[in-house]
PDB file of N, CA and C in Angstrom:
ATOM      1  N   UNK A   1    -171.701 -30.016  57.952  1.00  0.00           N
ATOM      2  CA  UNK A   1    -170.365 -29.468  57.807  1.00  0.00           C
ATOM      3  C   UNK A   1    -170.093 -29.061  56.359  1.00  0.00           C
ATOM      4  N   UNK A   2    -170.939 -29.873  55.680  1.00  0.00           N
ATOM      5  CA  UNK A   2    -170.577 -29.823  53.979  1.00  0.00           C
ATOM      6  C   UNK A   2    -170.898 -28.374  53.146  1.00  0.00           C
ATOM      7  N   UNK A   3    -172.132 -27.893  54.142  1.00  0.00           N
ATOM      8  CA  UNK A   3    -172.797 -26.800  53.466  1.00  0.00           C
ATOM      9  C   UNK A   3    -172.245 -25.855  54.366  1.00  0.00           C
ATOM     10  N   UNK A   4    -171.331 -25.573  55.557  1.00  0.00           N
ATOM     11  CA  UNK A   4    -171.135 -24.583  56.589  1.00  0.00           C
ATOM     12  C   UNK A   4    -169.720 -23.894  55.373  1.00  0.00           C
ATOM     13  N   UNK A   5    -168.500 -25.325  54.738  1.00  0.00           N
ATOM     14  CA  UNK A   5    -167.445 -25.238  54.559  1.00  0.00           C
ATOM     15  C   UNK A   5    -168.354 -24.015  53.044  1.00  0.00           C
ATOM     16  N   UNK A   6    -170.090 -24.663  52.144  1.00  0.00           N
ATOM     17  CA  UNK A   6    -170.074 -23.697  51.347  1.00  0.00           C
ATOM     18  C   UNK A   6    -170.748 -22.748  51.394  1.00  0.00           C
ATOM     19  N   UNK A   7    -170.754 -22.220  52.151  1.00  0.00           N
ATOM     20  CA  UNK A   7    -171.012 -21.137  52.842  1.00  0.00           C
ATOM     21  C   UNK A   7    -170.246 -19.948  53.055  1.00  0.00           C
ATOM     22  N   UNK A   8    -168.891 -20.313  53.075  1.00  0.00           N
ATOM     23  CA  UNK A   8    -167.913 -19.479  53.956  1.00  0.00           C
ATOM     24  C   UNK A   8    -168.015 -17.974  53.143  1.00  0.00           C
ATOM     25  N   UNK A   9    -167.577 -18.431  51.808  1.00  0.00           N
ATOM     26  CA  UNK A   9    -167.773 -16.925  50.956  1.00  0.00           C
ATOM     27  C   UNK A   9    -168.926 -16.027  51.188  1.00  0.00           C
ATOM     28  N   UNK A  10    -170.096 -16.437  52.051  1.00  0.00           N
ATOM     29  CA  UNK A  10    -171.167 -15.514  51.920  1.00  0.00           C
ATOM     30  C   UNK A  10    -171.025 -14.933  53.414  1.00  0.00           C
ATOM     31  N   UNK A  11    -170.591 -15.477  54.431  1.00  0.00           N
ATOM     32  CA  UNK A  11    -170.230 -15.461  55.570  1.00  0.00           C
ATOM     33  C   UNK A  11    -168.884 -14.798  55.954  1.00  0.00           C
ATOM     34  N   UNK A  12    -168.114 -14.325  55.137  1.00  0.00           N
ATOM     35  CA  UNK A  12    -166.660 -13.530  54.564  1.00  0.00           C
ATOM     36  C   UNK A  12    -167.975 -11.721  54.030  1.00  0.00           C
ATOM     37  N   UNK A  13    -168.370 -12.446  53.296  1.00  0.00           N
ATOM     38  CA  UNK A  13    -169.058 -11.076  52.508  1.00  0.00           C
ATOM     39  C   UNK A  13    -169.742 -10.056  53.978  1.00  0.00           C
ATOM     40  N   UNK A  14    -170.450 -10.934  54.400  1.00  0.00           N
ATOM     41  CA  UNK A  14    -171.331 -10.541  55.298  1.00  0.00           C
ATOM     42  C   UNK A  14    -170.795 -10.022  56.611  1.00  0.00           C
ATOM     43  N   UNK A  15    -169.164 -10.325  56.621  1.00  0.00           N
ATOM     44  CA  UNK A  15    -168.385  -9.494  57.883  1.00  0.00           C
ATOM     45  C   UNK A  15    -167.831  -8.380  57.321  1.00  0.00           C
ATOM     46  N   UNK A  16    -167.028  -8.261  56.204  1.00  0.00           N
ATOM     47  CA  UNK A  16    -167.163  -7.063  55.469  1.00  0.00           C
ATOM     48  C   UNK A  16    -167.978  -6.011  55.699  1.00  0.00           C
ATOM     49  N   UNK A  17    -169.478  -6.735  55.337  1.00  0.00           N
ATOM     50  CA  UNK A  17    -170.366  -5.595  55.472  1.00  0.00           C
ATOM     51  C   UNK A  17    -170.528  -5.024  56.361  1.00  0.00           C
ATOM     52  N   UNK A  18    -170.960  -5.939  57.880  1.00  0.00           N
ATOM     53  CA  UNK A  18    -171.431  -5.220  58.729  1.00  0.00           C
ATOM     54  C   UNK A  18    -170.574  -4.896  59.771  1.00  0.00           C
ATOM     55  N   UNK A  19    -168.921  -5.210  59.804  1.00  0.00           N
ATOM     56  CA  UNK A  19    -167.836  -4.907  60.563  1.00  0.00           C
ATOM     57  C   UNK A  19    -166.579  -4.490  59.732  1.00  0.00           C
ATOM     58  N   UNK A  20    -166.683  -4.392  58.183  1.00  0.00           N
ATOM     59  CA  UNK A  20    -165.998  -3.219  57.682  1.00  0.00           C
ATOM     60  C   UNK A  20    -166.286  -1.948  57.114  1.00  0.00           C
ATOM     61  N   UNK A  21    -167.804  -1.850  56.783  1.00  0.00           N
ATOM     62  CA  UNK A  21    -167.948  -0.806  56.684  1.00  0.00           C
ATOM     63  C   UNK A  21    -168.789   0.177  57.761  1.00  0.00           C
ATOM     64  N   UNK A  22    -168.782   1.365  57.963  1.00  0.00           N
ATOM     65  CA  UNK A  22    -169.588   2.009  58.942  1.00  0.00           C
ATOM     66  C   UNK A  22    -170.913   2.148  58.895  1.00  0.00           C
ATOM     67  N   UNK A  23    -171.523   1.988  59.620  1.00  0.00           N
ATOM     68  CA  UNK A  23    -173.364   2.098  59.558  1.00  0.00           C
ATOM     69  C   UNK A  23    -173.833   2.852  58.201  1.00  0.00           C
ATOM     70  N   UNK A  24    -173.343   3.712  58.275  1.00  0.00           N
ATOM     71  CA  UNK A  24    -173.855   5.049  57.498  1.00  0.00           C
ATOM     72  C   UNK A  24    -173.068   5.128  56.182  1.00  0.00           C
ATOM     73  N   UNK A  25    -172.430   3.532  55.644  1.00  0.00           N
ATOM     74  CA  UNK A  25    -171.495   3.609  54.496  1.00  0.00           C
ATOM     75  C   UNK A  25    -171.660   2.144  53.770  1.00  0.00           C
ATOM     76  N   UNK A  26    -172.613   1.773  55.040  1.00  0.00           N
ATOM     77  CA  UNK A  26    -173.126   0.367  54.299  1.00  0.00           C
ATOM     78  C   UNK A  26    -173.859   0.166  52.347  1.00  0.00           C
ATOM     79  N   UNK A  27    -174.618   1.034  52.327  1.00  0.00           N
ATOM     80  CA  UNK A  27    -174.925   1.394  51.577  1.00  0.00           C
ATOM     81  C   UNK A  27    -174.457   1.021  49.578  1.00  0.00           C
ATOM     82  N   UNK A  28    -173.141   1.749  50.666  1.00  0.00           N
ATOM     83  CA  UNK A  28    -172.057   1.498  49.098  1.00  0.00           C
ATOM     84  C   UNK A  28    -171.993   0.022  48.765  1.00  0.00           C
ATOM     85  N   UNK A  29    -171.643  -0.979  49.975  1.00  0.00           N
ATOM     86  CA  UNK A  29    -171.358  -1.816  49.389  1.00  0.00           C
ATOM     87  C   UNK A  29    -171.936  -2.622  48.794  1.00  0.00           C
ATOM     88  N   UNK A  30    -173.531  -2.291  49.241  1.00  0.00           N
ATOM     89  CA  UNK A  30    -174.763  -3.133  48.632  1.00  0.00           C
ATOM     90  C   UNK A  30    -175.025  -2.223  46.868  1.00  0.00           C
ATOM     91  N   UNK A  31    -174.587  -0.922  47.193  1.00  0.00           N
ATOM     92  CA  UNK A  31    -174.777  -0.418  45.453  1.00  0.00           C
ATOM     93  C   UNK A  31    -173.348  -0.551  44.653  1.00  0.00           C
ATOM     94  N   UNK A  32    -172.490  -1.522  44.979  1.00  0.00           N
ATOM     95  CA  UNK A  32    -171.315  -2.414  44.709  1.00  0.00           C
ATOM     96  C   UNK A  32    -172.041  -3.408  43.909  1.00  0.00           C
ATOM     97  N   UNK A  33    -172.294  -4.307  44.867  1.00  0.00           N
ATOM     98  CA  UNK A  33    -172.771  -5.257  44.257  1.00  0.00           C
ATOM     99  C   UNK A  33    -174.033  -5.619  43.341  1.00  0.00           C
ATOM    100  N   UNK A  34    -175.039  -4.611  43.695  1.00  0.00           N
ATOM    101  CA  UNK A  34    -175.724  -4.804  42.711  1.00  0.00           C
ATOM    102  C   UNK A  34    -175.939  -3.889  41.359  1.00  0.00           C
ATOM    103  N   UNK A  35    -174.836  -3.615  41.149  1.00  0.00           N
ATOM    104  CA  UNK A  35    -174.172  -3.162  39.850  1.00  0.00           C
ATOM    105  C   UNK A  35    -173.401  -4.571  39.264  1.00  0.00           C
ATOM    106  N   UNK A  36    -173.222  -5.651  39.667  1.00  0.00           N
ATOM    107  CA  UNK A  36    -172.806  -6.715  39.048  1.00  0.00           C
ATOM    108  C   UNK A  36    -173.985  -7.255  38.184  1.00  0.00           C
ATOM    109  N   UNK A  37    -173.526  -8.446  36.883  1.00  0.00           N
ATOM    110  CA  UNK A  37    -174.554  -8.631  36.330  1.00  0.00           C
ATOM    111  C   UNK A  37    -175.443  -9.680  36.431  1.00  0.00           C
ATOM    112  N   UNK A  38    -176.818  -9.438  36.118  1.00  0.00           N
ATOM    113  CA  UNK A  38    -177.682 -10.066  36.882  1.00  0.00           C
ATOM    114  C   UNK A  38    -177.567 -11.711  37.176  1.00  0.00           C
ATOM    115  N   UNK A  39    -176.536 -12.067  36.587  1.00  0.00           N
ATOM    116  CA  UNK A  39    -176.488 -13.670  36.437  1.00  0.00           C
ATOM    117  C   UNK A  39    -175.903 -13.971  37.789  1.00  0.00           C
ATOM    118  N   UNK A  40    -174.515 -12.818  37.797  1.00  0.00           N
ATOM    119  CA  UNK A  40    -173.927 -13.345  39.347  1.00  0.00           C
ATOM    120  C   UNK A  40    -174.685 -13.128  40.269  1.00  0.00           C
ATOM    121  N   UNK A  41    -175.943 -11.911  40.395  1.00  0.00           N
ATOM    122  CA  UNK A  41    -176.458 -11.875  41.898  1.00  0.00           C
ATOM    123  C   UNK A  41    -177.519 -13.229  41.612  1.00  0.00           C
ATOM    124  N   UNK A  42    -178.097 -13.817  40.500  1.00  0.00           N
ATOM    125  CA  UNK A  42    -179.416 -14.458  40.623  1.00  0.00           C
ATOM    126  C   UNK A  42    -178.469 -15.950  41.362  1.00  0.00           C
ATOM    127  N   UNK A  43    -176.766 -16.130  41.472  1.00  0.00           N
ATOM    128  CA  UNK A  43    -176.515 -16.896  41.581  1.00  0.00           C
ATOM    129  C   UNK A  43    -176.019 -16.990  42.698  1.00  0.00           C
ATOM    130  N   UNK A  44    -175.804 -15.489  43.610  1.00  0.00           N
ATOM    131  CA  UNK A  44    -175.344 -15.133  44.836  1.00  0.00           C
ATOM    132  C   UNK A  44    -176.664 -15.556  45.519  1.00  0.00           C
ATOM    133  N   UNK A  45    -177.660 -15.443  45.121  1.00  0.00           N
ATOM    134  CA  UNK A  45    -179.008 -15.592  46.287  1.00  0.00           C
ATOM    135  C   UNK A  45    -179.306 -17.019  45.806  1.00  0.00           C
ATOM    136  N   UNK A  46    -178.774 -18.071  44.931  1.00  0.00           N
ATOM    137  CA  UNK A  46    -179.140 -19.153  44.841  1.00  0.00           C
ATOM    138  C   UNK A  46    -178.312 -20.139  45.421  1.00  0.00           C
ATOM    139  N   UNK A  47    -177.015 -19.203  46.161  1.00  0.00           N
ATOM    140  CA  UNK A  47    -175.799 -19.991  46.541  1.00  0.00           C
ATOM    141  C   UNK A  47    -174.906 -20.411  46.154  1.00  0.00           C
ATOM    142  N   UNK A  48    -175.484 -20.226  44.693  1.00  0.00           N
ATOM    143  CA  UNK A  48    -173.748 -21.357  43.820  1.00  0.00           C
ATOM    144  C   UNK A  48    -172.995 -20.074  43.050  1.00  0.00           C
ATOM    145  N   UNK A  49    -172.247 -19.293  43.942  1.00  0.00           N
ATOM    146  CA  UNK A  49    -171.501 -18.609  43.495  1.00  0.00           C
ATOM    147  C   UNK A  49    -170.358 -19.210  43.013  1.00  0.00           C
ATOM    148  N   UNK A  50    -169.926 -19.296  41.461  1.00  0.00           N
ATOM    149  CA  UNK A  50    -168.621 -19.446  41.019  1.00  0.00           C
ATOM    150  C   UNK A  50    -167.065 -18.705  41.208  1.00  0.00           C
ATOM    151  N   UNK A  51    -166.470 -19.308  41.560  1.00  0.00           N
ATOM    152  CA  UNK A  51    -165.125 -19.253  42.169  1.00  0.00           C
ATOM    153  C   UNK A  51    -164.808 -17.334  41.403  1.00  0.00           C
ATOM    154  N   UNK A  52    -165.074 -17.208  39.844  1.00  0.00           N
ATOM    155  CA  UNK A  52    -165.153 -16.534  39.391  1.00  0.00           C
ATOM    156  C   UNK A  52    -166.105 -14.823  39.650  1.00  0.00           C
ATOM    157  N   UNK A  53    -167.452 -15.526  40.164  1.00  0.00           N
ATOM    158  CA  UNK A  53    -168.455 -14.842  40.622  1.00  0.00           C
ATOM    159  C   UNK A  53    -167.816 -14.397  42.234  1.00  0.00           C
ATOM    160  N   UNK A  54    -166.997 -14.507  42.884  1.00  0.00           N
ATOM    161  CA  UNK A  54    -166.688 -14.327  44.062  1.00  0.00           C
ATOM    162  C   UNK A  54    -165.895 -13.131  43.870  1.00  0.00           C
ATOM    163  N   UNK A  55    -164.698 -13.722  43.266  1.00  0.00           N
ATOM    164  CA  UNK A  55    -164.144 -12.412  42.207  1.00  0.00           C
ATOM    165  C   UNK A  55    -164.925 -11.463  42.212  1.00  0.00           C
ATOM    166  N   UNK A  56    -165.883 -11.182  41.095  1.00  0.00           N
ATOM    167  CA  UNK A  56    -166.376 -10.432  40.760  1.00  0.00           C
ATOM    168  C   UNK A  56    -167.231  -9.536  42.097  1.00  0.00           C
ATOM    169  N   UNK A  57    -167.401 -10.174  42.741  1.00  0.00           N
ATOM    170  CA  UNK A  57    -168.151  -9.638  43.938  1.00  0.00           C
ATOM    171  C   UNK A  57    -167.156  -9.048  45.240  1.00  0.00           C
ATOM    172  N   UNK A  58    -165.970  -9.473  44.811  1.00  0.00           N
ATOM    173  CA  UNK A  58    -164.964  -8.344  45.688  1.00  0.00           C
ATOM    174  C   UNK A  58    -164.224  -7.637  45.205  1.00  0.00           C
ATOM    175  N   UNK A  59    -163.816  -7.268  44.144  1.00  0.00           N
ATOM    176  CA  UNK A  59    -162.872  -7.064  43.377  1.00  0.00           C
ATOM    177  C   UNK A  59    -163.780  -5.269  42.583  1.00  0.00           C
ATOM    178  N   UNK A  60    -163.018  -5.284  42.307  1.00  0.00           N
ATOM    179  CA  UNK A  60    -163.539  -3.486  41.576  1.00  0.00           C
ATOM    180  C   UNK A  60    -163.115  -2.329  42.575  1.00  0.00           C
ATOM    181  N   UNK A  61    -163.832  -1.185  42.447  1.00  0.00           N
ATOM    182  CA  UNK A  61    -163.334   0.022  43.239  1.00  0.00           C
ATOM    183  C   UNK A  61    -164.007  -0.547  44.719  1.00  0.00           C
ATOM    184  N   UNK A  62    -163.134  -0.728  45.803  1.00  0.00           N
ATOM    185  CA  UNK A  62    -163.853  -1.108  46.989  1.00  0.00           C
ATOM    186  C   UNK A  62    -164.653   0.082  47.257  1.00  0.00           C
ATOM    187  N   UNK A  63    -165.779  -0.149  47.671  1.00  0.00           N
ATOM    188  CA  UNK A  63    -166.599   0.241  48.740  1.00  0.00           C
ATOM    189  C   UNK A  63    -166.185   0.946  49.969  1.00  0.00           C
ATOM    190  N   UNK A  64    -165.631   0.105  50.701  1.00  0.00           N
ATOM    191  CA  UNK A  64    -164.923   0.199  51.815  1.00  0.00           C
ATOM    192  C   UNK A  64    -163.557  -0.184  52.153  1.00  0.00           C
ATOM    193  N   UNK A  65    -162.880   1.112  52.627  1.00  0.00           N
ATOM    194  CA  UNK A  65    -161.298   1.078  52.681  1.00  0.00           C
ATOM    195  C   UNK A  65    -161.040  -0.880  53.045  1.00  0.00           C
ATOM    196  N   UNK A  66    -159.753  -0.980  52.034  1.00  0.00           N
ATOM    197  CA  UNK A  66    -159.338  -2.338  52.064  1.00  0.00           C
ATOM    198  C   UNK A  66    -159.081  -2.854  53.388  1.00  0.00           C
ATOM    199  N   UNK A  67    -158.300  -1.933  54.316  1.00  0.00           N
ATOM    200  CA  UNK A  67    -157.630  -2.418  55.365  1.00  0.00           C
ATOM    201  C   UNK A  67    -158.359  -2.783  56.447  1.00  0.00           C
ATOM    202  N   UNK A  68    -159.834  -1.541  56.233  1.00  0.00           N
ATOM    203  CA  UNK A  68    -161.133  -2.064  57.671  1.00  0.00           C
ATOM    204  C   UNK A  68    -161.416  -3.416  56.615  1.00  0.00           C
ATOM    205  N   UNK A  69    -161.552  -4.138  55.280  1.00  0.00           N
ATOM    206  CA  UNK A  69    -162.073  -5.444  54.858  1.00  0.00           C
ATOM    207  C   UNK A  69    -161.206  -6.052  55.421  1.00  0.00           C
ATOM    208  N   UNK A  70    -159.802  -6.146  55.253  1.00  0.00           N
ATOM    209  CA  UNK A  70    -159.196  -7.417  55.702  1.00  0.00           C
ATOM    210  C   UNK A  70    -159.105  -7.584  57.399  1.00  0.00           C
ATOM    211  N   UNK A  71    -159.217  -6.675  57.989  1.00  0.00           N
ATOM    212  CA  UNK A  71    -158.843  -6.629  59.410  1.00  0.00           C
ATOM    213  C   UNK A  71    -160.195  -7.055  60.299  1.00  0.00           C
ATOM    214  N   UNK A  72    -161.526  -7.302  58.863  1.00  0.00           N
ATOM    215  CA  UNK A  72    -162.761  -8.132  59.509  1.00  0.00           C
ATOM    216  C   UNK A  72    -162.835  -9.340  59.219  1.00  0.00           C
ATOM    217  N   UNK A  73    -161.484  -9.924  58.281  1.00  0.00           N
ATOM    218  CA  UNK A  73    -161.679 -11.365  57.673  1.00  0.00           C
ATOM    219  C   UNK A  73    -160.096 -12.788  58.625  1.00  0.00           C
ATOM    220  N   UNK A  74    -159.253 -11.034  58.483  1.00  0.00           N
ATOM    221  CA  UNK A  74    -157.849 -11.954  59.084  1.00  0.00           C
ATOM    222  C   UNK A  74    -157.931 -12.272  60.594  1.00  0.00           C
ATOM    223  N   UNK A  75    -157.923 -13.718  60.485  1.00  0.00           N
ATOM    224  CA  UNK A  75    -157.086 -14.799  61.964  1.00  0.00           C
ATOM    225  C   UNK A  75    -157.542 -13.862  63.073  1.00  0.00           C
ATOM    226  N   UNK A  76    -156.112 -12.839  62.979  1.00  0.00           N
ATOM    227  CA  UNK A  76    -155.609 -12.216  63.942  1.00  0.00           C
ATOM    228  C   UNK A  76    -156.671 -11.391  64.015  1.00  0.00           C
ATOM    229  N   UNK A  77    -158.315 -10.768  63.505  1.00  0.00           N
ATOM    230  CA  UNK A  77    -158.871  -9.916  63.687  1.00  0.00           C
ATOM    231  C   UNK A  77    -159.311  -9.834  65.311  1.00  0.00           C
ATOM    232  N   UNK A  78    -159.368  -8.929  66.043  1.00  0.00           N
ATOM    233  CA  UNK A  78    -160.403  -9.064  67.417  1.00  0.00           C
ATOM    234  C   UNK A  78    -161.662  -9.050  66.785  1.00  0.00           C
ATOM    235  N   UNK A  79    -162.429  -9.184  66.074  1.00  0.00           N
ATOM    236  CA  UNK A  79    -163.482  -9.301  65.494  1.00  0.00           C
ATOM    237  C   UNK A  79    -163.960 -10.648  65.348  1.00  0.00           C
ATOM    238  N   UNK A  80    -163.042 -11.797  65.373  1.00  0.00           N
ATOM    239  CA  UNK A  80    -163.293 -13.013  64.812  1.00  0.00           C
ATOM    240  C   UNK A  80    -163.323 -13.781  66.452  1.00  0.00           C
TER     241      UNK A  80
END
């Protein structure tokens, strides 16, 4: 349960990707993120993303329109 609860941020990222953006727009959001600097991704694939590093990994010019992100993360999504 301990590691599911740290998890969630990568498991948030990962609905974004593949249920907010469109097949053919995925793209962006992976050349999003790895335009961040190399410390946050060596720390995104090591798991210990800082509260800060999460930030940084959603935050900037979205990728993908805000409203398809939140409508793959919120409660109320039919997605969830």
């Amino acid at each position: 349960m301990r590691r599911w609860r740290e998890q969630r941020v990568f498991r948030l990222l990962n609905r974004m990707l593949f249920l907010g953006a469109a097949p053919a727009d995925r793209y962006r959001v992976l050349q999003h993120f790895y335009r961040l600097p190399e410390p946050v991704i060596e720390r995104f694939y090591a798991g210990r993303l800082t509260l800060a590093d999460t930030g940084r990994v959603l935050t900037g010019t979205p990728p993908i329109p805000v409203r398809h992100a939140l409508r793959c993360v919120l409660p109320s999504s039919s997605h969830l």
